[in-house]
Structure formats: structure tokens, C-alpha cells
Protein backbone atom coordinates (compact mmCIF):
# COMPACT_ATOMS: atom_id res chain seq x y z
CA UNK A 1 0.00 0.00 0.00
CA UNK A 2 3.19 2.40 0.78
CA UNK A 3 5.89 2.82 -1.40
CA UNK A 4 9.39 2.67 0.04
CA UNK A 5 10.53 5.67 -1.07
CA UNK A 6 7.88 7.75 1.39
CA UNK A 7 9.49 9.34 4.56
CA UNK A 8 8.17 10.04 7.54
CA UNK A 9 8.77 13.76 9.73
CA UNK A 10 6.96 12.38 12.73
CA UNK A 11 8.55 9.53 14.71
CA UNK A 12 5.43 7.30 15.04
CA UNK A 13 4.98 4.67 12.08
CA UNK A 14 2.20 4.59 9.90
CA UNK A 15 0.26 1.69 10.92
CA UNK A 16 0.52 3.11 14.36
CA UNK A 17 -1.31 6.44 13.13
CA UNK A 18 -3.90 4.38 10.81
CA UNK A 19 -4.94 2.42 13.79
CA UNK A 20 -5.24 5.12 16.21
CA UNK A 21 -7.39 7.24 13.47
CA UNK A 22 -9.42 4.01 12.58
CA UNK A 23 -10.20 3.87 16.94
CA UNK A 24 -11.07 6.92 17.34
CA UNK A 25 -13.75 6.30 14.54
CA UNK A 26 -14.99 2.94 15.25
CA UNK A 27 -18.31 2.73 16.89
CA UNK A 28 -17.51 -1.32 17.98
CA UNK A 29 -13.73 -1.22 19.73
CA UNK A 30 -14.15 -5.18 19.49
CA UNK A 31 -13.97 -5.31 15.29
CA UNK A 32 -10.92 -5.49 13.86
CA UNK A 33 -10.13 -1.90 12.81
CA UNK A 34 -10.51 -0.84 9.13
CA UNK A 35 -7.91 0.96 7.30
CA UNK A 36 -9.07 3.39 4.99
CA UNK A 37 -8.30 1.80 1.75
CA UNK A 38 -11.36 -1.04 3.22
CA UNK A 39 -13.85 1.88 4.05
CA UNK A 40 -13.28 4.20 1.21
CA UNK A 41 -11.78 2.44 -2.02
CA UNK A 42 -14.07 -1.08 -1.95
CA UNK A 43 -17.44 -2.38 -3.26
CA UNK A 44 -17.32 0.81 -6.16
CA UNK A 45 -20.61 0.63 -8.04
CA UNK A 46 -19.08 2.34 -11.07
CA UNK A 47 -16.36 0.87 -12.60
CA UNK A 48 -15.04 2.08 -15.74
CA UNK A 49 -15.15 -0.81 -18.32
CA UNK A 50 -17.19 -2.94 -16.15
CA UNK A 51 -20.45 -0.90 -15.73
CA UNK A 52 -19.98 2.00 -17.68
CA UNK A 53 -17.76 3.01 -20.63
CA UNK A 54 -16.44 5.49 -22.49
CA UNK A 55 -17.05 4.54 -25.94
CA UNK A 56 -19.84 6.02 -27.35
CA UNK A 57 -21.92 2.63 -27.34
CA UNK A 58 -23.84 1.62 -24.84
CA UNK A 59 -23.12 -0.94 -22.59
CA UNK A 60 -27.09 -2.10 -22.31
CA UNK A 61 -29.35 -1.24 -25.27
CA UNK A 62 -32.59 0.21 -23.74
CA UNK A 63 -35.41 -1.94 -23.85
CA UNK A 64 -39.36 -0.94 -24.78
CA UNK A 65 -40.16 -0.60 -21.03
CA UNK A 66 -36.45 0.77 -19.83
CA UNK A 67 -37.39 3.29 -17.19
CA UNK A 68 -37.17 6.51 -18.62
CA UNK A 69 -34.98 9.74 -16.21
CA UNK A 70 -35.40 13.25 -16.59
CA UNK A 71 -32.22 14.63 -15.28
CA UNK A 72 -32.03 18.63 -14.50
CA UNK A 73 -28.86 19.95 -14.97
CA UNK A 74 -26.33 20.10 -17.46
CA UNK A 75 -22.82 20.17 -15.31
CA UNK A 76 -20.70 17.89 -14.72
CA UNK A 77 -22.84 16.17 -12.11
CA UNK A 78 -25.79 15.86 -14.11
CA UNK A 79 -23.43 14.49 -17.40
CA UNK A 80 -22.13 11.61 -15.25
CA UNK A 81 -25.20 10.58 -13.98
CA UNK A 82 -26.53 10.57 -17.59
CA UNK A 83 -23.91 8.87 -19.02
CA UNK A 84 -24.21 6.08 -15.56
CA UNK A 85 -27.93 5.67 -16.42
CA UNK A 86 -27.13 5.17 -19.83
CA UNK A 87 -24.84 2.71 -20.12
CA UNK A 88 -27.67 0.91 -17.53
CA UNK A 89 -29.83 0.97 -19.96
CA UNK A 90 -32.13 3.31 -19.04
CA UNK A 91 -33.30 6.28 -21.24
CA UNK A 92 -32.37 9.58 -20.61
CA UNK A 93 -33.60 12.99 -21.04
CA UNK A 94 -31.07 15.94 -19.56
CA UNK A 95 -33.07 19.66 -19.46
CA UNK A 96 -31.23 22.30 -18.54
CA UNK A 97 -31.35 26.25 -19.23
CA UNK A 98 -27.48 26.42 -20.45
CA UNK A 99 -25.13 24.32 -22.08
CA UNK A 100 -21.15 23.86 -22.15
CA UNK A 101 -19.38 26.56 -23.92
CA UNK A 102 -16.13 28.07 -25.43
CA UNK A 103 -17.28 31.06 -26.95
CA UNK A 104 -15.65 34.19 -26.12
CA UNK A 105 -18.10 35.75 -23.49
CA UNK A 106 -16.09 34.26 -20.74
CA UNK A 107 -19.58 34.89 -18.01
CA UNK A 108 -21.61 32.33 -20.20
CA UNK A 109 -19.64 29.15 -19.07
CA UNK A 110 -20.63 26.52 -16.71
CA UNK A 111 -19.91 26.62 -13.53
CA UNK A 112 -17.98 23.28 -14.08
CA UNK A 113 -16.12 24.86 -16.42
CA UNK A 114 -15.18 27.43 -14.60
CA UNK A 115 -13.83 25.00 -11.53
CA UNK A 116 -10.30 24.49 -10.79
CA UNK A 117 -10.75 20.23 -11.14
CA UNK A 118 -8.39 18.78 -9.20
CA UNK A 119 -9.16 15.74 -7.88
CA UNK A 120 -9.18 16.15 -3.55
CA UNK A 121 -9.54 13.89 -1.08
CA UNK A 122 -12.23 16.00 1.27
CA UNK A 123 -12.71 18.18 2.88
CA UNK A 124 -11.33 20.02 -0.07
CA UNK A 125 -9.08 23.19 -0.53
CA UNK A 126 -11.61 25.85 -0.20
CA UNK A 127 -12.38 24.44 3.55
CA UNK A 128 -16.47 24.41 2.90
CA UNK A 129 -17.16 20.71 3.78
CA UNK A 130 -18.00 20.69 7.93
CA UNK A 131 -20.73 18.41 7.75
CA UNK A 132 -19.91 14.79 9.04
CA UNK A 133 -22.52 13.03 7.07
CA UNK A 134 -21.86 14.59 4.01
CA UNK A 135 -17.88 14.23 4.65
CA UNK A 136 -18.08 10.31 5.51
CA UNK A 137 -20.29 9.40 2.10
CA UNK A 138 -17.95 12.54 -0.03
CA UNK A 139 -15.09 9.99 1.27
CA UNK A 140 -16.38 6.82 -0.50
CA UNK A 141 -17.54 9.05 -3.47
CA UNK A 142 -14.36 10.40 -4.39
CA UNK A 143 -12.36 7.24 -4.52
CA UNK A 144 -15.15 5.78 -6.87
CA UNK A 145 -14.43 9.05 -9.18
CA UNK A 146 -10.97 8.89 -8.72
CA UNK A 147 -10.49 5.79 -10.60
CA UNK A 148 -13.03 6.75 -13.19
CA UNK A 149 -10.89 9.86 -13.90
CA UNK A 150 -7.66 8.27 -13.77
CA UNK A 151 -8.29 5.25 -16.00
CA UNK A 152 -9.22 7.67 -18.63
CA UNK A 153 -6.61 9.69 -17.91
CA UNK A 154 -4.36 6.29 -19.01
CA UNK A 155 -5.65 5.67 -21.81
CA UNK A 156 -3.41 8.26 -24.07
CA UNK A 157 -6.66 8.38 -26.29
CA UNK A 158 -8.92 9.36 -23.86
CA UNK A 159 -6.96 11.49 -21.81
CA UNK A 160 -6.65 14.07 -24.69
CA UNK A 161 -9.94 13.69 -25.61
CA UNK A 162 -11.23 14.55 -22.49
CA UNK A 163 -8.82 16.53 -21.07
CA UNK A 164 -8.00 14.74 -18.37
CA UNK A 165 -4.04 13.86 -17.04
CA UNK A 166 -2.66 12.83 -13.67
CA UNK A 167 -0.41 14.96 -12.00
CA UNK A 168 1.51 15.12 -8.57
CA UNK A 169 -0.44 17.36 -6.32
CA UNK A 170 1.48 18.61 -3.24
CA UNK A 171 0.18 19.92 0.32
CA UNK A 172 2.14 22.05 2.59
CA UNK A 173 1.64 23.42 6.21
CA UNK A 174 3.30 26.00 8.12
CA UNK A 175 3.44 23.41 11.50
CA UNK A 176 4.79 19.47 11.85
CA UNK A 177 1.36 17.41 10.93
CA UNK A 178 3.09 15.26 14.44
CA UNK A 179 2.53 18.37 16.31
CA UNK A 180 0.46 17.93 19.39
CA UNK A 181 -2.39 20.54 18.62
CA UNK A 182 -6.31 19.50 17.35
CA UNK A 183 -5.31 21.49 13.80
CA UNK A 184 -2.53 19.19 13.75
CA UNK A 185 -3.97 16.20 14.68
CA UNK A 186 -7.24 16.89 11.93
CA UNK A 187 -4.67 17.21 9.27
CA UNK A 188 -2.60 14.58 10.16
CA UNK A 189 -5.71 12.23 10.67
CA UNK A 190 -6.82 13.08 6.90
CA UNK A 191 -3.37 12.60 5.42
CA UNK A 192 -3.05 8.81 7.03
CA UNK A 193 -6.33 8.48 5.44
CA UNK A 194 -5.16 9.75 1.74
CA UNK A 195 -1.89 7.41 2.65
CA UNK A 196 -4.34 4.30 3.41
CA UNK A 197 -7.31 5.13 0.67
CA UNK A 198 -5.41 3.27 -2.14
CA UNK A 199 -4.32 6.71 -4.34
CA UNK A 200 -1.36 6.07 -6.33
CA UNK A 201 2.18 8.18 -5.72
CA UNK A 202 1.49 8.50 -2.17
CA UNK A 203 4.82 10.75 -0.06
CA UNK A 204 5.12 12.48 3.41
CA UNK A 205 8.25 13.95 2.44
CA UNK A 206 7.95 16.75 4.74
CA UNK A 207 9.46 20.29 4.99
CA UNK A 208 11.87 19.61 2.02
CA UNK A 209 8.94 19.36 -0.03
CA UNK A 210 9.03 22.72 -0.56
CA UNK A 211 12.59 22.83 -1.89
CA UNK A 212 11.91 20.14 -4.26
CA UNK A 213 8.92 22.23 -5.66
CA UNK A 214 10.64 25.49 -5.47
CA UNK A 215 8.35 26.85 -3.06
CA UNK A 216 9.14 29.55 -0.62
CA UNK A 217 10.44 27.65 2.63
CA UNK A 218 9.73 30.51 4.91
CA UNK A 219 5.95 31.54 3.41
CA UNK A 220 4.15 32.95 6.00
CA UNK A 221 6.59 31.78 8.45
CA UNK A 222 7.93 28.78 7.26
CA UNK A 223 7.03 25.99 5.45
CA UNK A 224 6.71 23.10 8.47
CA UNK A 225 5.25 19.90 6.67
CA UNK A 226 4.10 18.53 3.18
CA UNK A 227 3.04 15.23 1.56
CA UNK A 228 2.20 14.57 -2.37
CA UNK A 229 -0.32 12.26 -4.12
CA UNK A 230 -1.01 11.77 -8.11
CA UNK A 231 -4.47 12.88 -8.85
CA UNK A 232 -6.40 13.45 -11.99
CA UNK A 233 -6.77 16.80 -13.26
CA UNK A 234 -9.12 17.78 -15.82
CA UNK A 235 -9.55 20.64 -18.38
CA UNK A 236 -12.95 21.63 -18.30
CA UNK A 237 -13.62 23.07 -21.16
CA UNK A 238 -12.56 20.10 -23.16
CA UNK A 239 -14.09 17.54 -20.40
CA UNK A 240 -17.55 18.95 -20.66
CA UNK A 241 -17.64 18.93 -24.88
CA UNK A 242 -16.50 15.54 -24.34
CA UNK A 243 -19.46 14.25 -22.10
CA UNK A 244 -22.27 16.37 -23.44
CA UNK A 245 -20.96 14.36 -27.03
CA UNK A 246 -20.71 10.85 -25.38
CA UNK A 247 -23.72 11.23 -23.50
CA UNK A 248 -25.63 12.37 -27.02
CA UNK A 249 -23.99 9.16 -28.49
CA UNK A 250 -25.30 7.19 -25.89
CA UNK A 251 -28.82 8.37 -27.23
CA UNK A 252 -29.78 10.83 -24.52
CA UNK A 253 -32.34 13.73 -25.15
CA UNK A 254 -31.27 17.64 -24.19
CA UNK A 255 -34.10 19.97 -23.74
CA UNK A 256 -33.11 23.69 -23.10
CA UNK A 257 -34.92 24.97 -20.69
CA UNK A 258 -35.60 26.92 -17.41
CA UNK A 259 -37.22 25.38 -14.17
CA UNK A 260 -37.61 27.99 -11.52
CA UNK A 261 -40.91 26.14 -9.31
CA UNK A 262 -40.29 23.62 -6.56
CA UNK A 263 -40.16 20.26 -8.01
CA UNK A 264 -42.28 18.82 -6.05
CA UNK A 265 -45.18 21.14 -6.90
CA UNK A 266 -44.39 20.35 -10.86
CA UNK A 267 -43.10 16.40 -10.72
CA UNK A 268 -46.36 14.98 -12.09
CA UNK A 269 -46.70 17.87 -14.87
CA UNK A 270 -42.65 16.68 -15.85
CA UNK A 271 -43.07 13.58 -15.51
CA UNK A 272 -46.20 13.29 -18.12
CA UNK A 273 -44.58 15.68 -20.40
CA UNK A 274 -41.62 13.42 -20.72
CA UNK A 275 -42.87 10.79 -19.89
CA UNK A 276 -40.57 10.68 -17.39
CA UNK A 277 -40.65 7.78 -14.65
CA UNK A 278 -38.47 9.59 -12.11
CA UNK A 279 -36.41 12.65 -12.20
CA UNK A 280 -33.04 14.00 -11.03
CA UNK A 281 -32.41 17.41 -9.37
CA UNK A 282 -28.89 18.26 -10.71
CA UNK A 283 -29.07 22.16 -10.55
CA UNK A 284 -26.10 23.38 -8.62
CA UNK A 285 -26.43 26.12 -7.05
CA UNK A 286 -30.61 26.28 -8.05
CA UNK A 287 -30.84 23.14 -6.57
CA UNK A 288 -31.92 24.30 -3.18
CA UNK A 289 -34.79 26.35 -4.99
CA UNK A 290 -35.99 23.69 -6.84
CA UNK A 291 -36.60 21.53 -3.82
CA UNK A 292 -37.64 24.06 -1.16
CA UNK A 293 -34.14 23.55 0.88
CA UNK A 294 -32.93 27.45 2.28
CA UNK A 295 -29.25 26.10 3.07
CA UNK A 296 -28.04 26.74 0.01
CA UNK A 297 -25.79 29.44 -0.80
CA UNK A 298 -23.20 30.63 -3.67
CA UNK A 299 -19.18 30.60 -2.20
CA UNK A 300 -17.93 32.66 -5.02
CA UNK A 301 -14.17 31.76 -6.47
CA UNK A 302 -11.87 33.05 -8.87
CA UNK A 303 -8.72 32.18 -10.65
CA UNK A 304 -6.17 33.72 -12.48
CA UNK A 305 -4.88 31.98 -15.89
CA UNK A 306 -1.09 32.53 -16.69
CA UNK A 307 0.67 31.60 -19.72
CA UNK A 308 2.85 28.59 -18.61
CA UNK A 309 5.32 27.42 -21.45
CA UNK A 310 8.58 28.15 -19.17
CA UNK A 311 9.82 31.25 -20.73
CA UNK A 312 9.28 34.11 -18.12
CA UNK A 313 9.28 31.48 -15.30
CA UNK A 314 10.18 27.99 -14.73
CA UNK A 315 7.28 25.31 -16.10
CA UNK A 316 5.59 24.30 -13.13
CA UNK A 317 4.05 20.84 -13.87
CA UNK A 318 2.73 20.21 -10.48
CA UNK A 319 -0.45 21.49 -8.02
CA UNK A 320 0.63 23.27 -5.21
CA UNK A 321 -1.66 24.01 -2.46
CA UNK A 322 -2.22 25.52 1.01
CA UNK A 323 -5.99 25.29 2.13
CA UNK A 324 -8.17 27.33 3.79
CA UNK A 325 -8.38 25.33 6.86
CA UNK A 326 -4.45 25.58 7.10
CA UNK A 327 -3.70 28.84 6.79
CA UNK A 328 -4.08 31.94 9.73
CA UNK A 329 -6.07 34.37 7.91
CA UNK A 330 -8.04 31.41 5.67
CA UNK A 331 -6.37 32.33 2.63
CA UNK A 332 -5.92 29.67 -0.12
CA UNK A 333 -3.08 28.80 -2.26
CA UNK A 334 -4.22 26.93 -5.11
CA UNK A 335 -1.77 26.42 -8.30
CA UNK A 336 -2.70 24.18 -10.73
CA UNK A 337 -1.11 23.03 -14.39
CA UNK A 338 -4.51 23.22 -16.36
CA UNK A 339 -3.01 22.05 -19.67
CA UNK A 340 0.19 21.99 -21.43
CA UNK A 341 0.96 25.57 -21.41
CA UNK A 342 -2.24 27.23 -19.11
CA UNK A 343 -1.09 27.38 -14.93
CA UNK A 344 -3.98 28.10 -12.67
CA UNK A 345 -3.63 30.23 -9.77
CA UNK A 346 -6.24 31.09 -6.96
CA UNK A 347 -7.81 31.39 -4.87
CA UNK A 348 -10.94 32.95 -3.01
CA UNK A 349 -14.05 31.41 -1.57
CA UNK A 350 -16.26 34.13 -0.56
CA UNK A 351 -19.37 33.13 1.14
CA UNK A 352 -23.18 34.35 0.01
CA UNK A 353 -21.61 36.80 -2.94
CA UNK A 354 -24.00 36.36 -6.31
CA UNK A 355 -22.28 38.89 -7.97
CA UNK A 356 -19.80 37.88 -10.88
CA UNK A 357 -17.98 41.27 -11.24
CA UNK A 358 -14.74 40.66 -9.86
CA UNK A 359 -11.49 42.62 -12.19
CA UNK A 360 -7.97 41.71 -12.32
CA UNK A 361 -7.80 45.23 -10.13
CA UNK A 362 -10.17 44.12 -7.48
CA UNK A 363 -8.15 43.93 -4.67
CA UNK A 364 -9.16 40.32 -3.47
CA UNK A 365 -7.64 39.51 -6.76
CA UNK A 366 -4.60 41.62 -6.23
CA UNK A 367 -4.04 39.66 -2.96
CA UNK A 368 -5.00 36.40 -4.49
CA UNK A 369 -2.02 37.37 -7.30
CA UNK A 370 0.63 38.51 -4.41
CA UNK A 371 -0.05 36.15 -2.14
CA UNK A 372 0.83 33.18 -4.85
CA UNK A 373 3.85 35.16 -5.99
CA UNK A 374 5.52 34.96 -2.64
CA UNK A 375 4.62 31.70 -1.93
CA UNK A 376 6.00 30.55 -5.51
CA UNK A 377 8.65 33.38 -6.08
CA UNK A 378 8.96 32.48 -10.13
CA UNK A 379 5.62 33.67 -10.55
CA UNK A 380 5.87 37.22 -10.37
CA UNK A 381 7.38 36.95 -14.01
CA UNK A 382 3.91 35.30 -15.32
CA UNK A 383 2.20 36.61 -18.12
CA UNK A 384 -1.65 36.35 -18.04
CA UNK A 385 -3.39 34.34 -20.94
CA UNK A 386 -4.60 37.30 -22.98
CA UNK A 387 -7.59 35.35 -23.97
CA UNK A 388 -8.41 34.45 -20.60
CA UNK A 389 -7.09 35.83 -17.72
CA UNK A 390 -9.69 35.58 -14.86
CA UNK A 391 -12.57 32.55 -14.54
CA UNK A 392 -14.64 33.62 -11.80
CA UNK A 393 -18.01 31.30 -10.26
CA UNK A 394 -19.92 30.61 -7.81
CA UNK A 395 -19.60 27.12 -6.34
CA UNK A 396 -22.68 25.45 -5.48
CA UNK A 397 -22.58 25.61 -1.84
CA UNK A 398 -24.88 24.02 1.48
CA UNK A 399 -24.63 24.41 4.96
CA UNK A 400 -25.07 20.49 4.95
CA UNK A 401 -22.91 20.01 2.09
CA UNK A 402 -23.57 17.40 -0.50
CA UNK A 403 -27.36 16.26 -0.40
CA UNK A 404 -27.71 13.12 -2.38
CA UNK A 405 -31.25 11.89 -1.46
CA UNK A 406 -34.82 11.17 -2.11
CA UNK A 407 -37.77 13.59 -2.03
CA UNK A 408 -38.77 13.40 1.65
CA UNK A 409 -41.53 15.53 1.29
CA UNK A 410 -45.10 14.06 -0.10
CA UNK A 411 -47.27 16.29 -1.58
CA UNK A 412 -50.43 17.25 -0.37
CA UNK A 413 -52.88 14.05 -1.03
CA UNK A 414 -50.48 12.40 -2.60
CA UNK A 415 -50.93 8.44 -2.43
CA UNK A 416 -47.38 7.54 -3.42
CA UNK A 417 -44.34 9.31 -2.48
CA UNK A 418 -42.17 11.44 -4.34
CA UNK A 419 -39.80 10.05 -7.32
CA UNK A 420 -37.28 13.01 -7.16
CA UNK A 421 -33.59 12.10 -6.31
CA UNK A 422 -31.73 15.15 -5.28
CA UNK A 423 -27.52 15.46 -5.94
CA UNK A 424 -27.06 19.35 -5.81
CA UNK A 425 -24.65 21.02 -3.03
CA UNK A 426 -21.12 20.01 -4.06
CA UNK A 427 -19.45 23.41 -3.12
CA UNK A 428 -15.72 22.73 -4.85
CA UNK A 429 -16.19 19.37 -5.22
CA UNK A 430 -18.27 18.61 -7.97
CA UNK A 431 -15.83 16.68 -10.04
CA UNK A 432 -13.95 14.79 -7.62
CA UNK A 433 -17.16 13.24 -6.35
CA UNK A 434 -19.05 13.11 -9.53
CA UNK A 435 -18.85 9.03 -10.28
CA UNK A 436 -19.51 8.43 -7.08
CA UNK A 437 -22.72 10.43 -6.79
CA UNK A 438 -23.89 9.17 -9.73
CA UNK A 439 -23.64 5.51 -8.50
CA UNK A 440 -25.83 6.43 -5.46
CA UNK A 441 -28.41 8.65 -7.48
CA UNK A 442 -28.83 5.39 -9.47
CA UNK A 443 -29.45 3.15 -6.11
CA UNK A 444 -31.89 5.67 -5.39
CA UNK A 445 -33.63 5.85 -8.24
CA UNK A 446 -34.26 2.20 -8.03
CA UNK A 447 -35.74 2.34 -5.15
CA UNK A 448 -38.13 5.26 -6.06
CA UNK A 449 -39.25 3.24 -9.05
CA UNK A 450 -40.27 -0.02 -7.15
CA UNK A 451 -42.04 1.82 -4.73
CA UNK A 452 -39.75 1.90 -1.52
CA UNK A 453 -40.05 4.88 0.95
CA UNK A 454 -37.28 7.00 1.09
CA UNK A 455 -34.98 7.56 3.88
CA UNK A 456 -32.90 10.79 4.98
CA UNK A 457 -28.98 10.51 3.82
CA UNK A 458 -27.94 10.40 7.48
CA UNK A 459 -30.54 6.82 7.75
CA UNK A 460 -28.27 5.37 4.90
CA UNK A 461 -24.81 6.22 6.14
């Protein structure tokens, strides 16, 4: 599970840090204890080439009474699922009021276009993802989408057709993770669980991490602690042409259109129009108003785009990051090698802004720029893509976090209950959990269709 290169800063081995996280989690201290590659990186529903592909065939042809999904939403979250259901067998029908673009009005992309997309272990950079519930299933999700990514990501094929590559993505943090101190003890807790979870190019090498990467060893008072992973990394303009395409191949409908009622007020009037026997809320950031839920909230981010082909700076062909939950003043560091000659820098998450109107001289962005300069000095040299320097968004956000789960509500005289599955709230996340979601919206599904009653995510857990 290790390789023998990793080191170790701490003096306490790994299996003695596994077992003491795995205790301190384990409801029955008489089971054996589970290491995290048994909790989070087993039993995957979706597995690419075994129940779903990416060829544009089907793996199941639908039959004459193959239940028939109306899925809202047009991201990234709402394209997997499609493309799960699909290659199920089922047909599909995907609404949704915009579609994947590359046109020059930067404001008209998709929010999953406009996401960083690297791969995370959770909770991720931007430091969003508090609730326990949603963090424990987010944990078995990503590992399902992490091998979805990364097999196409091997396939030389693939990978440029979908833009996605693996890449070495390196943590630092400005105390020992074997410090005695609850920060401490949280990070170093989640970094023996990336170590155990199965991910390939697992290192703790460290404070001379940052050396190695060329990252300023005394940033914000020093550079303590850091550990690396390989991770896909996806280009989202290219990834989301590439499943809107392979789900239409697959032989799914797109309607363009606008839903702005509560879905449980308009699921019969849906469902007969498209003959629809259940339907998906996929929305994003809409999907709290489309199923009456008040949590939800935008956590605006931004990122600058800097030319990257190693003439004003050294090529940096790795993701450096500090996260939110790290640093003093909950500032992010977030570099990450988009494509071949495209660097990523950020970022921001700033909570309950709707407003897409941030400038390269706003100072947030200013500070944003300076604050990734000193912490990678080569970087004040970068020149900014003049096609596209700033992608700004607003991340889908919840004060629950991820809600993947049936309609609990009934509506008013209703003899049956609801056959709405809800997967909306993915804050920064929405591509590193994607396959896995889509697995469970399936399960769910299922059990809407024969008839079962539904059960609250924290029931299922």
C-alpha cells in the first residue's frame, strides 16, 4: 500500500497512526479496525469498463419498457449521472437552461467549467465541507471518481480527448502534521487516510517538499510539513464537450430549458410531459430552490490563468496548495497546471456573494495574485493568458454540504411518495465526487421506481 521511497517527519509509524485514526472512529472497539483503503476504495458501483464506458456505445441497449430519467442539470454532475444511467440501460432525457461553452463571453460558461478540477480527497481546498454526514459518504464518493478519472486519464486516447491527465499534487503546512495541537492532529488524521485510501504516488516527504517544488520555505513563516499524491486533473472546457458528445452518443435527449418552481409542486406535470418515470435534481447552485431547501448558498471563487510554457518562469508541472483550513487568515493557495501551457492560480471562496464582477484590479484579486507570488517566487514573471485571464463562479454551496437523497416531502394528497432524487450542493467538489454520486443517485432511483419509501442521507450512512 506504501511505497518505500515515502518518509516520515513524525517519529510514530504509519500503521501506528492508521490504527489510532481508525479507533477513534470505530463505533464497535471489538472489530478489527478498518484501514481506509477497506472503508473508502471497496465495493465501487461504477467501474469504468465494467459498468460503464467510455465509448460512445452503450453498454445495455434500452429496452421498450427501460425506465425513462429526466435529469435537470447540465454540469458535470448531471453528465455523469446521464452517461451512468445510460450505459444501464435506461433512457435519458437531460433539461437544462445552459449548455457547455467556449465562446468568447467568458460569463456564459458553466460553472464546471469554470472550476479548478483537481481531484481532492475532502474536505477540499476551499475548507467548505464541515458536515460529518456529508464528509463520511464525499469519502467513498471520491475514490469511486478517482479511478473513473484516472483510468481515462491512461488511456493516451482518452486522456486528450477529455482533457483529463494525472499529475503530482502537493500539500504544505506551516506546522509538523506530528505536532500535538487538534489542527494538527485533523490534518494529520486526513493525510493517514489519503496514505491508506489506495491513491497512487502517495509521499510524506515533509518540509523539504518545498525545496523540491521550489516553493518559498519561509511563506508565512515557514514551510513546516508537506506530503504529495497523483491525482487526476481535468480541463474543463474540453471535459464537458467531451461528455455532453458521449452522453448524445449514448442516445440521450437535451431539452433547453428553465425550471424555476419547486419540483415537487411540478413532478407529475414533468413527468407526463416526458414521460418521465423519475427525475433528477442536478441544478447546482438552483438546486436548493428547486426543492424548497434554504441552506443553500453561492461561495464565489476566482482564478487567475497565466501563460505557462517556461519562458518568463520555470514550467511548473505540479499542483501546489495551502488550504483554507491551514492557513491563519483562511487564505488559499491553489496552483494548478490546467493544460500543457495554461497554470492556474487562486484562490478565493467568498461566502453568500452572487455577484460575478470581480477585475484583475479588485483587490481580493490583487491579494490572491501577491499572495501566490511569494509563496511561488517564479511567478511574479507570469504573463496572463490574454484570452483568458480571470474565470470567476460561484460554487454550489450548502450548509449540509452534499445532499444526495430522495424527495422526503409528499405532496399534499399524494398516495405515493415522491420520485425526485436530489444530488445538488457540491461546493468545490463537484468533479472529484461526480462518479460516485452518480452511482448512489442510481441506487436511489431504483428504489423510487419499485415503490420503496425514502430515507434521509444520514438513515443510509
Amino acid at each position: 500500500m506504501f511505497n518505500n521511497h515515502q518518509s516520515y517527519t513524525n517519529e510514530h509509524s504509519v500503521s501506528s497512526h492508521l490504527h489510532r485514526a481508525e479507533r477513534q472512529d470505530a463505533p464497535n472497539q471489538q472489530s478489527p479496525p478498518r484501514t481506509p483503503a477497506e472503508r473508502y476504495n471497496t465495493n465501487h458501483k461504477l467501474v469504468m469498463n465494467e459498468n460503464i464506458t467510455p465509448q460512445p456505445q452503450r453498454l445495455i441497449q434500452p429496452q421498450a419498457d427501460s425506465p425513462h430519467i429526466l435529469i435537470i442539470g447540465a454540469g458535470v454532475i448531471g453528465l455523469v449521472t446521464a452517461w451512468a444511467l445510460l450505459d444501464k440501460g435506461y433512457k435519458v432525457t437531460v433539461l437544462s437552461k445552459g449548455w457547455a461553452n467556449v465562446g468568447q463571453n467568458h460569463g456564459d460558461r458553466l460553472t464546471s467549467q469554470i472550476a479548478g478540477a483537481l481531484w481532492e480527497f475532502p474536505p477540499a481546498v476551499c475548507g467548505s465541507h464541515i458536515d460529518a454526514v456529508s464528509l463520511e459518504y464525499s469519502k467513498h464518493w471520491c475514490m469511486t471518481a478517482y479511478w473513473a478519472w484516472k483510468q481515462i486519464a491512461d488511456d493516451a486516447g482518452l486522456s486528450r480527448e477529455a482533457g483529463v491527465r494525472m499529475t503530482q499534487s502537493n500539500f504544505f503546512f506551516p506546522q509538523r502534521l506530528s505536532d500535538e495541537n487538534d489542527k494538527c492532529h485533523k490534518l494529520m488524521n486526513k493525510m493517514m487516510e489519503i496514505a491508506g485510501s489506495g491513491v497512487e504516488g502517495f509521499r510524506h516527504a515533509g518540509a523539504k517538499l518545498a525545496e523540491e517544488r521550489g516553493v518559498n520555505p519561509k511563506y508565512e513563516g515557514g514551510i513546516e510539513d508537506g506530503y504529495e499524491l497523483s491525482v487526476p486533473v481535468i480541463d474543463t472546457d474540453l471535459a464537458m464537450h467531451w461528455l455532453t458528445n458521449l452522453v448524445l452518443s449514448k442516445g440521450a435527449t437535451m431539452t433547453t430549458r428553465t425550471i424555476e418552481k419547486d419540483l415537487l409542486l411540478v413532478e407529475q406535470d414533468l413527468r407526463n410531459e416526458f414521460h418521465a418515470d423519475a427525475i433528477v435534481n442536478a441544478t447546482g447552485l438552483h438546486g436548493g430552490a428547486l426543492s424548497g431547501d434554504d441552506s443553500c448558498s453561492p461561495l464565489r471563487g476566482a482564478l487567475l490563468r497565466v501563460v505557462n510554457d517556461g519562458t518568463t518562469f520555470p514550467k511548473v508541472n505540479a499542483a501546489l496548495s495551502i488550504s483554507a483550513d491551514v492557513s491563519e487568515d483562511n487564505e488559499i493557495i491553489f496552483i494548478v497546471p490546467r493544460t500543457d501551457n495554461i497554470l492556474l492560480i487562486g484562490g478565493i471562496a467568498q461566502d453568500n456573494q452572487w455577484d460575478l464582477d470581480l477585475t484583475l484590479e479588485t483587490p481580493v484579486v490583487q491579494r490572491m495574485r501577491e499572495r501566490a507570488n511569494e509563496f511561488l517566487p517564479g511567478l511574479k514573471n507570469a504573463k496572463l493568458d490574454p484570452a483568458y485571464p480571470l474565470a470567476q463562479g460561484l460554487r454550489p454551496a450548502r450548509s449540509k454540504n452534499v445532499r444526495v437523497e430522495r424527495e422526503l416531502r409528499r405532496s399534499e394528497g399524494a398516495e405515493f411518495s415522491s420520485r425526485i432524487v436530489h444530488c445538488y450542493g457540491h461546493g468545490g467538489s463537484g468533479w472529484s465526487l461526480s462518479f460516485g454520486c452518480a452511482a448512489d443517485v442510481i441506487d436511489l432511483l431504483d428504489e423510487a421506481i419499485e415503490g420503496k419509501e425514502p430515507e434521509p442521507m444520514n438513515y443510509r450512512i
